[in-house]
C-alpha atoms as a PDB file:
ATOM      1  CA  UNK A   1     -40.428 -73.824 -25.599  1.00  0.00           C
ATOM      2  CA  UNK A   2     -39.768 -71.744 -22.747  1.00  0.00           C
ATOM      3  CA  UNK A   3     -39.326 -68.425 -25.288  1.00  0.00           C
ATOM      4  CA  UNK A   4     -43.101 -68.878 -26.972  1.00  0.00           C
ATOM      5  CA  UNK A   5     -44.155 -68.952 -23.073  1.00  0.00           C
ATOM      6  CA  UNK A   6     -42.859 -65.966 -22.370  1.00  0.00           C
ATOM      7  CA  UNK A   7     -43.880 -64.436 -25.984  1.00  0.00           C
ATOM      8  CA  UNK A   8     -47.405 -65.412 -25.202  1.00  0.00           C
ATOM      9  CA  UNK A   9     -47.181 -63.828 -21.732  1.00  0.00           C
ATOM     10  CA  UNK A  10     -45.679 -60.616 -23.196  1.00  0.00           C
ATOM     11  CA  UNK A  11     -48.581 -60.105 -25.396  1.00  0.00           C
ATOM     12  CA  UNK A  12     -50.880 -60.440 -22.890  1.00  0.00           C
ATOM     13  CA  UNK A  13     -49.767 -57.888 -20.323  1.00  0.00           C
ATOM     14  CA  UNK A  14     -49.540 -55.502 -24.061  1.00  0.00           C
ATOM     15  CA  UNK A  15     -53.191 -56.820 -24.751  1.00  0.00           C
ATOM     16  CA  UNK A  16     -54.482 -55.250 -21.675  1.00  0.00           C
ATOM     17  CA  UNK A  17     -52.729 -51.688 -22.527  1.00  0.00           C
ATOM     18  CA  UNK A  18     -49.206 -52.023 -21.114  1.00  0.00           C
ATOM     19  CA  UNK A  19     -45.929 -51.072 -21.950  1.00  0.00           C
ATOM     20  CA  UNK A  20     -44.025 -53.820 -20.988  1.00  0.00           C
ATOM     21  CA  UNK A  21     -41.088 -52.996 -21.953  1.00  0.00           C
ATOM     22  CA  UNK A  22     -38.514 -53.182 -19.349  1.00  0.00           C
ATOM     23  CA  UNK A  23     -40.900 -56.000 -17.823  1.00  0.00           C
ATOM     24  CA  UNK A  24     -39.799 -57.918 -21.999  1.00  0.00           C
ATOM     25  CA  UNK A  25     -36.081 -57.265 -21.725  1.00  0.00           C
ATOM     26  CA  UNK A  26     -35.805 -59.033 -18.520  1.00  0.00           C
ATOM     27  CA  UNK A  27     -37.861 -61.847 -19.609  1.00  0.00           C
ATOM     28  CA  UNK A  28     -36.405 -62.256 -22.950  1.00  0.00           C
ATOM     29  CA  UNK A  29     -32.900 -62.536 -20.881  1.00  0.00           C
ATOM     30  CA  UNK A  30     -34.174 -64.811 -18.726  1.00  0.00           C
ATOM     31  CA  UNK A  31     -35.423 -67.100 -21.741  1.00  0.00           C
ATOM     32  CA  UNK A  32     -32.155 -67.212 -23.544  1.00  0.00           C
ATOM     33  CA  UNK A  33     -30.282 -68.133 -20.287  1.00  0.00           C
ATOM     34  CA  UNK A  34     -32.279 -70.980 -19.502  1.00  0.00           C
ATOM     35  CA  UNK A  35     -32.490 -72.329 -22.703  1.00  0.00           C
ATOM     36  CA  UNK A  36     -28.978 -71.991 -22.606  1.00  0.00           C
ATOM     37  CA  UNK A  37     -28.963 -74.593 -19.772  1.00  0.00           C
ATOM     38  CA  UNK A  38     -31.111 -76.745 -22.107  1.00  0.00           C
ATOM     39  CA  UNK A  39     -34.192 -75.911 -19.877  1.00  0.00           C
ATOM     40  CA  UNK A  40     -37.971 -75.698 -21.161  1.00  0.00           C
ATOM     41  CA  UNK A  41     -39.517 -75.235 -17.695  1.00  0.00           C
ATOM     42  CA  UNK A  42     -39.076 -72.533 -14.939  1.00  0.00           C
ATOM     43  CA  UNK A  43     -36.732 -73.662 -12.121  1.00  0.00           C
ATOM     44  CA  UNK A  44     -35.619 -71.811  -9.242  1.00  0.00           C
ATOM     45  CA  UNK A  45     -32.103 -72.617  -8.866  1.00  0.00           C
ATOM     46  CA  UNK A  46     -31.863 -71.240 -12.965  1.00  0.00           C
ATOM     47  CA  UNK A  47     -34.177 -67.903 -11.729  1.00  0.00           C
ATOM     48  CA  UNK A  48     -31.721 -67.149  -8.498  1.00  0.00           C
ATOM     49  CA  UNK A  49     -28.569 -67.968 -10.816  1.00  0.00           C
ATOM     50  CA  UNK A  50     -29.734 -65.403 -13.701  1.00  0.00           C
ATOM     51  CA  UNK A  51     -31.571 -62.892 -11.058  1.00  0.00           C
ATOM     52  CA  UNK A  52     -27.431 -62.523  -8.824  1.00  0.00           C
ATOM     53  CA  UNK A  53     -26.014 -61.831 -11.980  1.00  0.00           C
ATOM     54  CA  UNK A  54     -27.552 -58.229 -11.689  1.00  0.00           C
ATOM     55  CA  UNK A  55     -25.279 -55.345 -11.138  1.00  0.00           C
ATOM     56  CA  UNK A  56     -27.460 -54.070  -7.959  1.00  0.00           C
ATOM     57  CA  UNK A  57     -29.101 -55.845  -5.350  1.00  0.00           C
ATOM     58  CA  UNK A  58     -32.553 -53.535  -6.337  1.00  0.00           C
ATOM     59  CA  UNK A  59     -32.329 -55.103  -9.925  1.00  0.00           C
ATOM     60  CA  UNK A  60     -31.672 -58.404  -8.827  1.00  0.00           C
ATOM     61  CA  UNK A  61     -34.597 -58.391  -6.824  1.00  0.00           C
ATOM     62  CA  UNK A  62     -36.669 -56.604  -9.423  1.00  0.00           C
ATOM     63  CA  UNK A  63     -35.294 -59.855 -11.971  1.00  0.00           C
ATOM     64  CA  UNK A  64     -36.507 -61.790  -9.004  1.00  0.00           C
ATOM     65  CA  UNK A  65     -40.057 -60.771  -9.332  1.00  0.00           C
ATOM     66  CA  UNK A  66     -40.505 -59.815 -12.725  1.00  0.00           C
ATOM     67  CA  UNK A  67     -39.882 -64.385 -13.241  1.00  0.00           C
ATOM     68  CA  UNK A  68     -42.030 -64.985 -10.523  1.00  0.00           C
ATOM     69  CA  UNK A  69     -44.990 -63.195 -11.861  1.00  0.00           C
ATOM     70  CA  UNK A  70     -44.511 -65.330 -15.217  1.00  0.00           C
ATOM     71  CA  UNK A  71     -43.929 -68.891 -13.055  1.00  0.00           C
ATOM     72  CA  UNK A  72     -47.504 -68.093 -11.206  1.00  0.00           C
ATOM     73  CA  UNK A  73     -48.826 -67.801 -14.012  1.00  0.00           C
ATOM     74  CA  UNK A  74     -47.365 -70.350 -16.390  1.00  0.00           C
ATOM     75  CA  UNK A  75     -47.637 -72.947 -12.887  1.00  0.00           C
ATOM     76  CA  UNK A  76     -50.938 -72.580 -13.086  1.00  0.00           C
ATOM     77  CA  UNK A  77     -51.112 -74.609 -16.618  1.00  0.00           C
ATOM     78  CA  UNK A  78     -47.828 -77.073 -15.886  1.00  0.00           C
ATOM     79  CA  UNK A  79     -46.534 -77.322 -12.608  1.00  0.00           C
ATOM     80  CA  UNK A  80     -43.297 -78.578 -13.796  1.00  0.00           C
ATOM     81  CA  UNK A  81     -42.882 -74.632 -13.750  1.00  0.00           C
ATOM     82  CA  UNK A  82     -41.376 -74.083 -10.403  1.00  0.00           C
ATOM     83  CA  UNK A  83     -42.450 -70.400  -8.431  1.00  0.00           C
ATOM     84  CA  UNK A  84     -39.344 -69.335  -6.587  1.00  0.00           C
ATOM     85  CA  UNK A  85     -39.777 -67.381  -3.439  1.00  0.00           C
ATOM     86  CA  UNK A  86     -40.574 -63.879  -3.409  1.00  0.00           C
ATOM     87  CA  UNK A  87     -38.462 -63.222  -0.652  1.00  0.00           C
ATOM     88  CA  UNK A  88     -35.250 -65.243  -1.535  1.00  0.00           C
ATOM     89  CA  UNK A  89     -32.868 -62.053  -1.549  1.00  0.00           C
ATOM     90  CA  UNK A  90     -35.266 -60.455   1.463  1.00  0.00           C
ATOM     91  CA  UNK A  91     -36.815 -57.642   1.092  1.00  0.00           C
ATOM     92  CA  UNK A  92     -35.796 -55.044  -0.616  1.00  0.00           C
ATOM     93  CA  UNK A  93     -36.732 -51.435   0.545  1.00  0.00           C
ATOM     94  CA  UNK A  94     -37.962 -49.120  -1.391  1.00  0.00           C
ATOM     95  CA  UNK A  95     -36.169 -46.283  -1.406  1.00  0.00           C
ATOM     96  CA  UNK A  96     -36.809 -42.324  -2.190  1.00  0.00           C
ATOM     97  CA  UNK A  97     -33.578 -40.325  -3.648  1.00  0.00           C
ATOM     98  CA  UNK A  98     -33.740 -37.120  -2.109  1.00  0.00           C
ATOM     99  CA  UNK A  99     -34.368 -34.842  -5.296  1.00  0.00           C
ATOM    100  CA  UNK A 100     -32.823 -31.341  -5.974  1.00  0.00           C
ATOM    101  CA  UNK A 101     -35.685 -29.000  -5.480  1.00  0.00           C
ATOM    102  CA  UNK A 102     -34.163 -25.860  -8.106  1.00  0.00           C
ATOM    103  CA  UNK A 103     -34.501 -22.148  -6.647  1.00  0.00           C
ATOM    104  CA  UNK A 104     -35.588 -19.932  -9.439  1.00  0.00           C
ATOM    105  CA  UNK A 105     -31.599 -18.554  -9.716  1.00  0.00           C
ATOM    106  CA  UNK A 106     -30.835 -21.586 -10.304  1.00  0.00           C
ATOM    107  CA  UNK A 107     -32.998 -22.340 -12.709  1.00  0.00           C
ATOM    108  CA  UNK A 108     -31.762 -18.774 -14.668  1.00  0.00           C
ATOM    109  CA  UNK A 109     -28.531 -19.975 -14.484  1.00  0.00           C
ATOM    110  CA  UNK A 110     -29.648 -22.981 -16.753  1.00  0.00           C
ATOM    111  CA  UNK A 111     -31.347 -21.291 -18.490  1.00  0.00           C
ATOM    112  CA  UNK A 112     -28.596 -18.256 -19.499  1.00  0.00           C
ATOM    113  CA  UNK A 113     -26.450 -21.518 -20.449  1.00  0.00           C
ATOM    114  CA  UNK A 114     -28.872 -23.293 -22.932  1.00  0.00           C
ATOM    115  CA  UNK A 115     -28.724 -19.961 -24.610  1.00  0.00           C
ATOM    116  CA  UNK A 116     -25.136 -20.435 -25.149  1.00  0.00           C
ATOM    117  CA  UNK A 117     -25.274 -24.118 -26.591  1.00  0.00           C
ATOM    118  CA  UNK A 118     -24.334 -23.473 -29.999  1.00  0.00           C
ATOM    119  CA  UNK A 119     -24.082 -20.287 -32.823  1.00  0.00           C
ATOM    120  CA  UNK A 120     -27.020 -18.367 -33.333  1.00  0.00           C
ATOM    121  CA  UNK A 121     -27.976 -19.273 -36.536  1.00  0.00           C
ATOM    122  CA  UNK A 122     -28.771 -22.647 -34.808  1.00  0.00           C
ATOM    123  CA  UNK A 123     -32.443 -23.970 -33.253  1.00  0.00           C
ATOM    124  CA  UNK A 124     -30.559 -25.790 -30.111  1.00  0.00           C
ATOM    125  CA  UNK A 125     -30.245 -22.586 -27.612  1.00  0.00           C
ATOM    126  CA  UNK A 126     -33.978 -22.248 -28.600  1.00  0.00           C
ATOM    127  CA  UNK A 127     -34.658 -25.326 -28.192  1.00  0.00           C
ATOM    128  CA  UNK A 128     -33.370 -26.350 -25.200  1.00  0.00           C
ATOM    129  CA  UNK A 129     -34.161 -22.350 -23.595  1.00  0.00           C
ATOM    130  CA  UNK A 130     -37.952 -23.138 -24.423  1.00  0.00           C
ATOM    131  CA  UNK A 131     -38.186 -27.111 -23.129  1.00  0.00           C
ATOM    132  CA  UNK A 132     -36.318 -26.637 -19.913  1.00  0.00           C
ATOM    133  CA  UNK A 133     -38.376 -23.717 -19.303  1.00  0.00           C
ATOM    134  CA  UNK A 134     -41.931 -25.576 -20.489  1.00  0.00           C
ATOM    135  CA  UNK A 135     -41.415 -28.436 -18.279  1.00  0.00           C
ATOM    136  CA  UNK A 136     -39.828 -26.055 -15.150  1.00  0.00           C
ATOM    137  CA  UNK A 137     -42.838 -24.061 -15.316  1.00  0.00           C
ATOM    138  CA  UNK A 138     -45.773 -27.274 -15.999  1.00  0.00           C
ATOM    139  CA  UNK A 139     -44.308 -30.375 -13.919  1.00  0.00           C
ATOM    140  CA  UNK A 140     -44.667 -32.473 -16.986  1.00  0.00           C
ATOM    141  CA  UNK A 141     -42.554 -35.461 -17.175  1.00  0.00           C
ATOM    142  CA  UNK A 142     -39.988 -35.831 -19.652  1.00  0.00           C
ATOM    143  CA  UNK A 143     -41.498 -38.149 -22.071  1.00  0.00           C
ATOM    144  CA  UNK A 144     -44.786 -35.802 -22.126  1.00  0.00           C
ATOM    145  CA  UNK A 145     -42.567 -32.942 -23.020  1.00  0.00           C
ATOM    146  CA  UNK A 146     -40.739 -34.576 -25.944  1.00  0.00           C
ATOM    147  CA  UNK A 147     -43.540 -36.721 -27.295  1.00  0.00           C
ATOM    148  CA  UNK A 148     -45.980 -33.110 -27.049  1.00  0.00           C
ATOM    149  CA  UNK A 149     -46.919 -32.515 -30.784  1.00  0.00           C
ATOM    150  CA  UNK A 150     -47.813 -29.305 -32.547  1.00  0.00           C
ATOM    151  CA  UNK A 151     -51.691 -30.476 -33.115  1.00  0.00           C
ATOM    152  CA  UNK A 152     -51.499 -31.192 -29.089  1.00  0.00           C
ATOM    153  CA  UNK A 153     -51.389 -27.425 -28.542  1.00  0.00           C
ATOM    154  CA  UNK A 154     -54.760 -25.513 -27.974  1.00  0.00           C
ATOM    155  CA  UNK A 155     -56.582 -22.642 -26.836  1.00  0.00           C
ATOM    156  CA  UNK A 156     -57.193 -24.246 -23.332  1.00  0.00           C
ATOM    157  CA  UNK A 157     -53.503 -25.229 -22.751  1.00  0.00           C
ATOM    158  CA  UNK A 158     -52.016 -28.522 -23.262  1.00  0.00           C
ATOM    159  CA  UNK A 159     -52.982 -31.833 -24.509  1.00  0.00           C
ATOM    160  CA  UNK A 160     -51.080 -34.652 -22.596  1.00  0.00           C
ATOM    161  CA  UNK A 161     -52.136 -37.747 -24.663  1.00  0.00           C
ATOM    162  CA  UNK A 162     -51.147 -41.517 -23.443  1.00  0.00           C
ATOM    163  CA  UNK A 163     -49.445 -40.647 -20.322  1.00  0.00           C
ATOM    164  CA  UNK A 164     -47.902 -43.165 -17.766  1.00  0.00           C
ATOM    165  CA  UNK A 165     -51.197 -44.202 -16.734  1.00  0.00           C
ATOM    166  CA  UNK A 166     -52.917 -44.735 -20.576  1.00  0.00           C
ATOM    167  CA  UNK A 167     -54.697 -40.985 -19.818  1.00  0.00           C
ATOM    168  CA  UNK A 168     -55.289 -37.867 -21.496  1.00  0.00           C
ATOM    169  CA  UNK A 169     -55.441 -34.643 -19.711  1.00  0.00           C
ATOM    170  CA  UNK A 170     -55.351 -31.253 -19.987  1.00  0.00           C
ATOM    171  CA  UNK A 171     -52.506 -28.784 -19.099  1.00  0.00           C
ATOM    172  CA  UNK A 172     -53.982 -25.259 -18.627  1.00  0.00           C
ATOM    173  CA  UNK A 173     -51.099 -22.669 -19.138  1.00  0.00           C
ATOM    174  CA  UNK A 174     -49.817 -19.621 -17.774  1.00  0.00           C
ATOM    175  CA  UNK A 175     -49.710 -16.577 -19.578  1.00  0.00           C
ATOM    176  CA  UNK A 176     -45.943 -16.376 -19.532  1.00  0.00           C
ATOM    177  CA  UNK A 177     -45.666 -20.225 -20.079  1.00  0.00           C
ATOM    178  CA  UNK A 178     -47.899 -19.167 -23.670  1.00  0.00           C
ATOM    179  CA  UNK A 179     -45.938 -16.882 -24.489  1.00  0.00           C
ATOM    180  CA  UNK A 180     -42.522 -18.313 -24.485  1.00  0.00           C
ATOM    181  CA  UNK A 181     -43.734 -21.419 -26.355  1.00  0.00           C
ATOM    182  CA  UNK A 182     -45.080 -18.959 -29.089  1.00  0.00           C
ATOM    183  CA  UNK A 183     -42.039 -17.432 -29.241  1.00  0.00           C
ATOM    184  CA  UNK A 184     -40.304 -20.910 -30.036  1.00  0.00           C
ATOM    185  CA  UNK A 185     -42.701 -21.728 -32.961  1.00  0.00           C
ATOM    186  CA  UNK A 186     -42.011 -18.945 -34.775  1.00  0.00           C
ATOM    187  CA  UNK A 187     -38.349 -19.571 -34.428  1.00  0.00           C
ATOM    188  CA  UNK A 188     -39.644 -23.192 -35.146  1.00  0.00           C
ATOM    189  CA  UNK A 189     -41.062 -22.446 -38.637  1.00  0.00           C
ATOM    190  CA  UNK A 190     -37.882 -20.758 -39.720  1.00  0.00           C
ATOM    191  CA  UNK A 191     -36.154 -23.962 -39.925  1.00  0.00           C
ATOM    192  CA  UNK A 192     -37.018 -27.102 -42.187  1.00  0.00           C
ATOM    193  CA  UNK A 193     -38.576 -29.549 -39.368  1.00  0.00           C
ATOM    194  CA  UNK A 194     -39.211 -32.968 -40.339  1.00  0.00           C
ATOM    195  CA  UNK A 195     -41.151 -33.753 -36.822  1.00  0.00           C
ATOM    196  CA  UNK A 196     -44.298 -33.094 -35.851  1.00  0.00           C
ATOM    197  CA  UNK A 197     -43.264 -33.112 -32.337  1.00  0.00           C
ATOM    198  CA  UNK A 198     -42.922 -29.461 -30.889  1.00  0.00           C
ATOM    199  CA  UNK A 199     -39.196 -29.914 -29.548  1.00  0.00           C
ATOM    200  CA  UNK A 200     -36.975 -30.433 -32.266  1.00  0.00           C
ATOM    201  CA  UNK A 201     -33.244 -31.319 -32.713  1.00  0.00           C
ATOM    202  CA  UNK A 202     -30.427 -28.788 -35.109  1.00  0.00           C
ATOM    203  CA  UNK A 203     -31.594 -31.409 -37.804  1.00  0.00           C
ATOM    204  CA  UNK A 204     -35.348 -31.090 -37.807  1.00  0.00           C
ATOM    205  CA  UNK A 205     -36.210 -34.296 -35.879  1.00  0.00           C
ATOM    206  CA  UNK A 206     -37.548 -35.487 -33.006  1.00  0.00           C
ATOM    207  CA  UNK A 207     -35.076 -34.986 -29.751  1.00  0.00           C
ATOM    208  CA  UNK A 208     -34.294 -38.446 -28.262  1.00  0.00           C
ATOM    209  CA  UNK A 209     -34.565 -38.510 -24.262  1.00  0.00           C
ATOM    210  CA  UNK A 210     -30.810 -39.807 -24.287  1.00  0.00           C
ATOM    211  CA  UNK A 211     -29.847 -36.481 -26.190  1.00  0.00           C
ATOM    212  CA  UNK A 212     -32.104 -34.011 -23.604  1.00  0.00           C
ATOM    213  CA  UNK A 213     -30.699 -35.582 -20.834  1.00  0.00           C
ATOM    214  CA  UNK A 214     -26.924 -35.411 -21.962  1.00  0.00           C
ATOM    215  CA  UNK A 215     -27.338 -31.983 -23.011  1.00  0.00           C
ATOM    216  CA  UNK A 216     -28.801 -31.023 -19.404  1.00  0.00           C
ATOM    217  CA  UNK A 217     -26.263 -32.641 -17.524  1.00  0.00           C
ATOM    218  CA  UNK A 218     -23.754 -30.731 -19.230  1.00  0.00           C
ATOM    219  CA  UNK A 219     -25.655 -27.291 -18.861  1.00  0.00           C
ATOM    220  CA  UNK A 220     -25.689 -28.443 -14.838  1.00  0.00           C
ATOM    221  CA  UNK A 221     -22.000 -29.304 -14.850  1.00  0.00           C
ATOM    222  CA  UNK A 222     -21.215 -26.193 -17.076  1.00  0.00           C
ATOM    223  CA  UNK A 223     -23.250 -23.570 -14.166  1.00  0.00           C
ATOM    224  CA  UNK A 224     -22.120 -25.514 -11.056  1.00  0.00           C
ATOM    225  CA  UNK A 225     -25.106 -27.858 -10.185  1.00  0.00           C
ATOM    226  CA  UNK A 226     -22.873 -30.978 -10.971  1.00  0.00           C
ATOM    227  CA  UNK A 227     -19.417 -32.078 -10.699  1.00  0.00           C
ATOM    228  CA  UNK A 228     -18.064 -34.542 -13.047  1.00  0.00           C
ATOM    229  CA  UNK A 229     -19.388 -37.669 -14.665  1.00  0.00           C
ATOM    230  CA  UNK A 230     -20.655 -40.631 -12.378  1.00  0.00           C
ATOM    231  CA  UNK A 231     -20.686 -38.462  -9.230  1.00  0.00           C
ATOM    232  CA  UNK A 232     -24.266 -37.901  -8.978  1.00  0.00           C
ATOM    233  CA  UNK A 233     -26.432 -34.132  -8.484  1.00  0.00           C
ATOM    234  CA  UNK A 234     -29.268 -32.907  -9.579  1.00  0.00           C
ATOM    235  CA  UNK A 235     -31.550 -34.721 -12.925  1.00  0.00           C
ATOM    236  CA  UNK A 236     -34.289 -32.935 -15.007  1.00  0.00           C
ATOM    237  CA  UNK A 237     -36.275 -35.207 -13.353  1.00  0.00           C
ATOM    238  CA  UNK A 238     -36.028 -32.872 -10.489  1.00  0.00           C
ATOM    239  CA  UNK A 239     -37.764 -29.810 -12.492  1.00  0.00           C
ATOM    240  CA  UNK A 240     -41.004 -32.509 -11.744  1.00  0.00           C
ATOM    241  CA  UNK A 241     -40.680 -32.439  -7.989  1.00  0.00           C
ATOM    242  CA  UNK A 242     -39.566 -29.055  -7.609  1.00  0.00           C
ATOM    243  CA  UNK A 243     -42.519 -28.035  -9.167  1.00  0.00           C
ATOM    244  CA  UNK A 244     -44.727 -29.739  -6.822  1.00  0.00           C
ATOM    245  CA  UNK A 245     -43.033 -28.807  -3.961  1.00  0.00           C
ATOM    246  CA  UNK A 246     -42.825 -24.910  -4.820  1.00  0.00           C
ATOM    247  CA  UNK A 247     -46.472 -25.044  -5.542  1.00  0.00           C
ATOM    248  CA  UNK A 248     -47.019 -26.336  -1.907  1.00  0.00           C
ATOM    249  CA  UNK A 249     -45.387 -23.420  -1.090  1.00  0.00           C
ATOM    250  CA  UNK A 250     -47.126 -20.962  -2.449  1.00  0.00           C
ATOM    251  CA  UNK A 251     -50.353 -22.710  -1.106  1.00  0.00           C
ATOM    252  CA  UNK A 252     -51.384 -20.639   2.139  1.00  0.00           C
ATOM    253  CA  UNK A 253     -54.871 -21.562   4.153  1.00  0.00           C
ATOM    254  CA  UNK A 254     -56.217 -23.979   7.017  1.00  0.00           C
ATOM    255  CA  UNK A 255     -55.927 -27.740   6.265  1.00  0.00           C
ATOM    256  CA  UNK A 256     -58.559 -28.168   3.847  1.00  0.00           C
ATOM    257  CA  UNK A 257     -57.332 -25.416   1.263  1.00  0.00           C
ATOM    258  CA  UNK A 258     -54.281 -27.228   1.647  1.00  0.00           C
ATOM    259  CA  UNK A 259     -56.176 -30.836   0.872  1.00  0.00           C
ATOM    260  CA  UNK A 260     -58.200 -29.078  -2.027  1.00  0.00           C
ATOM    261  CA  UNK A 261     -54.498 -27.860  -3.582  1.00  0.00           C
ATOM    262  CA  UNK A 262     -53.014 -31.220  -3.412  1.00  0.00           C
ATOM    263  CA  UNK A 263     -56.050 -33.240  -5.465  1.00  0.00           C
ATOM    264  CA  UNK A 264     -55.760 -30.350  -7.964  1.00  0.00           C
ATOM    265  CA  UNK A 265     -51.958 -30.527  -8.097  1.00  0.00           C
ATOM    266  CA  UNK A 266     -52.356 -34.235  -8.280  1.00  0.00           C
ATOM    267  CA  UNK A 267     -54.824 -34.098 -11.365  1.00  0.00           C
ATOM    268  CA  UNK A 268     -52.703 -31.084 -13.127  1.00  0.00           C
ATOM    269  CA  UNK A 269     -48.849 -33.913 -12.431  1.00  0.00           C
ATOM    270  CA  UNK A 270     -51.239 -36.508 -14.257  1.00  0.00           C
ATOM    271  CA  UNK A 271     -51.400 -38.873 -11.041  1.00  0.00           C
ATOM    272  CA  UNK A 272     -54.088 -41.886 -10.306  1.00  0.00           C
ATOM    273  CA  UNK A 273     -54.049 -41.141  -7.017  1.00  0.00           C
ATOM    274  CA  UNK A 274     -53.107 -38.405  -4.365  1.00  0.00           C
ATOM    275  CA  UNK A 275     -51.042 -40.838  -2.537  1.00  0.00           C
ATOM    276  CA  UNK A 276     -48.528 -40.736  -5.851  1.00  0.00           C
ATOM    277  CA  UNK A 277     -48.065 -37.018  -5.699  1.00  0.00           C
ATOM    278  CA  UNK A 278     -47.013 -37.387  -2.261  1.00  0.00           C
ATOM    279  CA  UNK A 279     -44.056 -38.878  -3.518  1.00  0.00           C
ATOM    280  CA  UNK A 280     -42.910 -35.567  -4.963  1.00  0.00           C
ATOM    281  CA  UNK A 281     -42.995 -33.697  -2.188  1.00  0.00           C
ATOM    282  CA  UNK A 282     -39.860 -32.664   0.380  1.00  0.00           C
ATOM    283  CA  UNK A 283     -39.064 -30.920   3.006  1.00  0.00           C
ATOM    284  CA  UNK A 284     -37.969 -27.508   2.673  1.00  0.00           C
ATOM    285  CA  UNK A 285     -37.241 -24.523   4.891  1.00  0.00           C
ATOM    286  CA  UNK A 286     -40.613 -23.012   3.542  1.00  0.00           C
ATOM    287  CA  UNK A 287     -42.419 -25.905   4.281  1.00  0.00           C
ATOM    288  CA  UNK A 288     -40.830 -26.614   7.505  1.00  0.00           C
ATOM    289  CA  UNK A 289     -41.890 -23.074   8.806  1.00  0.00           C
ATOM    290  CA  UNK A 290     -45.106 -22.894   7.291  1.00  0.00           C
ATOM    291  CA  UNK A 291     -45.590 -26.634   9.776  1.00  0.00           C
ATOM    292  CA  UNK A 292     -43.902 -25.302  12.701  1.00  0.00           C
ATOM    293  CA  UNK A 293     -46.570 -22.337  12.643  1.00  0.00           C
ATOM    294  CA  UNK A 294     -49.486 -23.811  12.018  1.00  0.00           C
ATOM    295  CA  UNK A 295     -48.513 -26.064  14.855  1.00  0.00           C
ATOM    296  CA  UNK A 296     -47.855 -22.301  17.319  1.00  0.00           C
ATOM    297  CA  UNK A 297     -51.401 -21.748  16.305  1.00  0.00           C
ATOM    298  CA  UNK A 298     -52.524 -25.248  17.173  1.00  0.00           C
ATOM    299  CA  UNK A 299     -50.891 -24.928  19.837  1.00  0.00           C
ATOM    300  CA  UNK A 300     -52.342 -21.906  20.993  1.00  0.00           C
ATOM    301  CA  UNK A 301     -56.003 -22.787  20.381  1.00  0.00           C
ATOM    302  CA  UNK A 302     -56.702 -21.525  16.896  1.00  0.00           C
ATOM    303  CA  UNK A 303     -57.370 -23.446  13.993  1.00  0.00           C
ATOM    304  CA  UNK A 304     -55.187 -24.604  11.022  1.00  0.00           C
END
């Protein structure tokens, strides 16, 4: 049956240290509508008649692929599996949302709100206070923030474990950075947590990403970064690429003290390779001016 094909092919890909999981859904989907057709074999016209029924023409074409991948592979051992054409809904750009980059009064303003959350007597304001600030202040992605763990704190900073790219690495800390987080624990261990994850929720447990992210979006709404539901602004994803980018900033030297920042930056984000840092980086009126006078200088016969 189709479905054991595409179990088989799902444990693979999870063999070799993937994830998988959005990668399964789509599979799993595709599976059930073919087999609703009464189909044990891969054909196109099923793959382009389950891939349109996507809400957006990138997740159609990402449905697209995802099948195709499997029909290479499963054509390779029955070629009654047809491969559909990669480009059968053309090619789809990919595209870079311009991100929010947060000024530090901004920032304070989110801040002053996560403060106000709920009474006192509760660990949210602390909560949220100390995990908007940690991941403001460190670049770390989402996931690393809520997954970090109390035995993942040390002397030497932080201990990223499993990260997007199966890695472990080491978050060095600022002395402020320290310092809050310290003060969080001890509010921490006056409550009766159930987690061993260092961010917990008013009950004790573990905070799901669907609850940090509803909670910031209201904090942005609730200080002016937002308007109302489904009209887009700024994410906490941003914190991520604002960090990068300020760090540019503050990065001042010829070309190669600029090249030397950007591989350290790149190892601190967690990235395989510089190129994927890149992607975190915008313009910005600092930036802009720092290019338009090292150009002046170029320009004028020194050396940037």
């Amino acid at each position: 049956m189709l479905s054991d094909a595409i179990k088989r092919h799902i444990e693979l890909y999870r063999s070799m240290g993937y994830k998988y999981r959005v990668q399964a859904y789509m599979l799993e989907s595709f599976a059930a509508f073919a087999e609703g057709r009464s189909e044990q074999f891969i054909r196109t016209e099923t793959v382009l008649d389950w891939a349109t029924g996507a809400p957006s023409i990138r997740q159609r074409y990402d449905r697209l692929l995802t099948v195709r991948h499997l029909a290479c592979a499963l054509n390779a051992e029955n070629e009654r599996h047809q491969v559909p054409p990669a480009d059968a809904f053309g090619h789809a750009p990919r595209r870079r949302r311009t991100c929010h980059i947060y000024t530090d009064e901004e920032i304070s303003r989110l801040l002053r709100a996560a403060t106000q959350l709920t009474s006192r007597r509760s660990i949210q304001p602390v909560t949220f206070t100390s995990l908007i600030s940690l991941i403001a202040a460190t670049g770390l992605r989402v996931s690393e923030a809520l997954k970090l763990r109390l035995s993942d704190i040390t002397d030497d900073g932080l201990l990223i474990r499993a990260t997007k790219f199966q890695k472990n690495r080491l978050v060095p800390l600022h002395e402020s950075a320290r310092h809050g987080l310290q003060r969080y624990l001890a509010a921490r261990k006056r409550t009766k947590a159930t987690a061993s994850t260092v961010f917990i929720s008013r009950h004790g447990t573990a905070i799901p990403y669907s609850t940090l992210n509803q909670t910031f979006l209201y904090l942005a709404r609730s200080v002016g970064l937002r308007l109302g539901p489904g009209l887009g602004g700024c994410r906490i994803q941003d914190m991520r690429h604002s960090f990068a980018v300020r760090s540019l900033e503050q990065c001042v030297g010829d070309r190669k003290a600029v090249a030397r920042h950007m591989v350290a930056l790149s190892t601190y984000l967690g990235h395989a390779h510089v190129s994927d840092t890149y992607w975190y980086l915008q313009a910005t009126a600092k930036l802009l001016g720092d290019v338009a006078a090292a150009a002046e200088t170029l320009h004028r016969g020194g050396d940037r």
